[in-house]
Each structure stands twice: as C-alpha cells, then as structure tokens.
Protein backbone atom coordinates (compact mmCIF):
# COMPACT_ATOMS: atom_id res chain seq x y z
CA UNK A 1 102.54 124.38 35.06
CA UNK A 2 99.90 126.26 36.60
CA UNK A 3 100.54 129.91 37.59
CA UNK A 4 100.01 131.60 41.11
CA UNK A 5 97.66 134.29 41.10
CA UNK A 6 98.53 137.10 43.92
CA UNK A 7 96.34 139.62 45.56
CA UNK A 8 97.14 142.72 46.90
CA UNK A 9 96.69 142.86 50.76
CA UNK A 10 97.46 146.06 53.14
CA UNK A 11 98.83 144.85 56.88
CA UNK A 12 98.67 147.12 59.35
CA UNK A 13 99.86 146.42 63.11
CA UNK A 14 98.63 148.23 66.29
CA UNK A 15 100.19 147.22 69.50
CA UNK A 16 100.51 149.33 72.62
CA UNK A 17 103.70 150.93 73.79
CA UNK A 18 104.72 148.80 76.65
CA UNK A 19 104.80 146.18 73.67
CA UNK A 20 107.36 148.35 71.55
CA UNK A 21 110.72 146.52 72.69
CA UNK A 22 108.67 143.03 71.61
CA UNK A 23 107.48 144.48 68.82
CA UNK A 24 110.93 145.75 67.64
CA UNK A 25 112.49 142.56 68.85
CA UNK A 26 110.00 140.24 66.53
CA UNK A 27 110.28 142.98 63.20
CA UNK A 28 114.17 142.78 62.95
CA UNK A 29 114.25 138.79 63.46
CA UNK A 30 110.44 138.33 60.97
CA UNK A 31 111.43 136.80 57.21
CA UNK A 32 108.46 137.49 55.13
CA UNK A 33 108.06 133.68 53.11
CA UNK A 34 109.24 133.02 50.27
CA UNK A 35 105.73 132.97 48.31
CA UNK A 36 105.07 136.80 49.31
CA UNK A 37 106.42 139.73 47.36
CA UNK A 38 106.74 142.59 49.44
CA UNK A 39 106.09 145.81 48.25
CA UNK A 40 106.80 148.61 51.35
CA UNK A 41 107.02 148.39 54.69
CA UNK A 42 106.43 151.44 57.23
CA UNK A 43 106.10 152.74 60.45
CA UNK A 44 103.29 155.08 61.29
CA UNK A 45 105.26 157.85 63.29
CA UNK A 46 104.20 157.94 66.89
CA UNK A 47 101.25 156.17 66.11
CA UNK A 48 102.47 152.79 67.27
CA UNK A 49 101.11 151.07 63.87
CA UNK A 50 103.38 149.29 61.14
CA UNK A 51 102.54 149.08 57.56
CA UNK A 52 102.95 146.51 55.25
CA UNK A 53 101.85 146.50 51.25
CA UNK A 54 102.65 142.64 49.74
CA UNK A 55 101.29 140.20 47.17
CA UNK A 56 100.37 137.07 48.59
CA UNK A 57 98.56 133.99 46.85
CA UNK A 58 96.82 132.45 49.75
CA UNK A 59 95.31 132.88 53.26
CA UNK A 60 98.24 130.62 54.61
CA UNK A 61 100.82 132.91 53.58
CA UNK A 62 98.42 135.47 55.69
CA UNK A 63 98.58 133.65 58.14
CA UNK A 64 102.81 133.43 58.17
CA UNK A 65 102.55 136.63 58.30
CA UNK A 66 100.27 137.88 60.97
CA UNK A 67 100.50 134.87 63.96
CA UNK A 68 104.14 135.75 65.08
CA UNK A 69 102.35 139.08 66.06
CA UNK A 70 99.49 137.53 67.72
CA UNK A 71 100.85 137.99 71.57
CA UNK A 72 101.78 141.69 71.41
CA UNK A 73 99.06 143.56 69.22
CA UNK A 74 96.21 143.31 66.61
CA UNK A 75 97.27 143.24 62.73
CA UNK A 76 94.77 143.78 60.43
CA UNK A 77 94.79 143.17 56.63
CA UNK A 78 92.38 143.81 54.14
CA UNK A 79 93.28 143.63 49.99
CA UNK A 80 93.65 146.17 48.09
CA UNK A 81 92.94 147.31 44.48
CA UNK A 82 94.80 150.02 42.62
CA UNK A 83 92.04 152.96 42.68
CA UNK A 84 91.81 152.76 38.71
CA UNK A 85 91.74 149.41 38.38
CA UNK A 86 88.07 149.52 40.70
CA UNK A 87 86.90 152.23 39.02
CA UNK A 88 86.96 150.52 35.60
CA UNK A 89 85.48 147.64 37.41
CA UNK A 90 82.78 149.55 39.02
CA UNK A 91 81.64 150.79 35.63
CA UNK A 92 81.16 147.25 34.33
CA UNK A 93 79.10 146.53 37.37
C-alpha cells in the first residue's frame, strides 16, 4: 500500500463586499474533500479575506477547493513550511 504524502498549503480568499452574502452563502454549504485535513479556518476581521491552513496531497484536491470560489473573488494558496523545519533545511543548503 503506498502512502499519501501531504503538503502544507495556506488559502487565503479576497472578494469584495458586494460579494459577502455569496461568499457567506458558498462557506456554510463548502465540504472540504475527504483527502484534505483541515487544520484552521478564519476570517480576517473587516478585511474581507478568509483563511484556510490544510494538508492536501495533490493539485486536484486544490483545485476542489478553490473553483467553487472562482465567480465571487480571488483565492490564493501558496505551501507552507513550519519556520524550523526551513531553517534546518536552509542550513543543509
């Protein structure tokens, strides 16, 4: 059996405020999948940005993520590495 290796990816979503009802609307009815371990999910006060911290093992999963969004803002996700973790990486560079 061959194991599933995740990555750490931060999501965040920017959409403008005549978008918030939609935006609301699509957050309470959105299911994460299955494959994707969710760590936190925020809201940026006033700042009209969510934030999401998850594990995911491929850019599909991404991809079930983000395109539900597509019509009412921009997300953006990057992955992440615990700050410790790069720095003892760094060194061996």
């Amino acid at each position: 059996m061959t194991e599933v290796k995740y990555m750490l990816f931060v999501l965040w979503f920017k959409w403008e405020p005549e978008n918030t009802a939609e935006v609301e609307r699509i957050w309470k009815e959105f299911k994460f999948p299955k494959e994707v371990k969710v760590i936190g999910r925020y809201l940026l006060i006033g700042r009209h940005i969510s934030l999401a911290i998850f594990e995911a093992p491929s850019e599909e999963a991404i991809l079930k993520i983000t395109y539900p969004f597509r019509l009412v803002g921009v997300p953006h996700v990057n992955p992440a590495l615990p700050l410790e973790e790069s720095l003892k990486m760094m060194e061996k560079i």
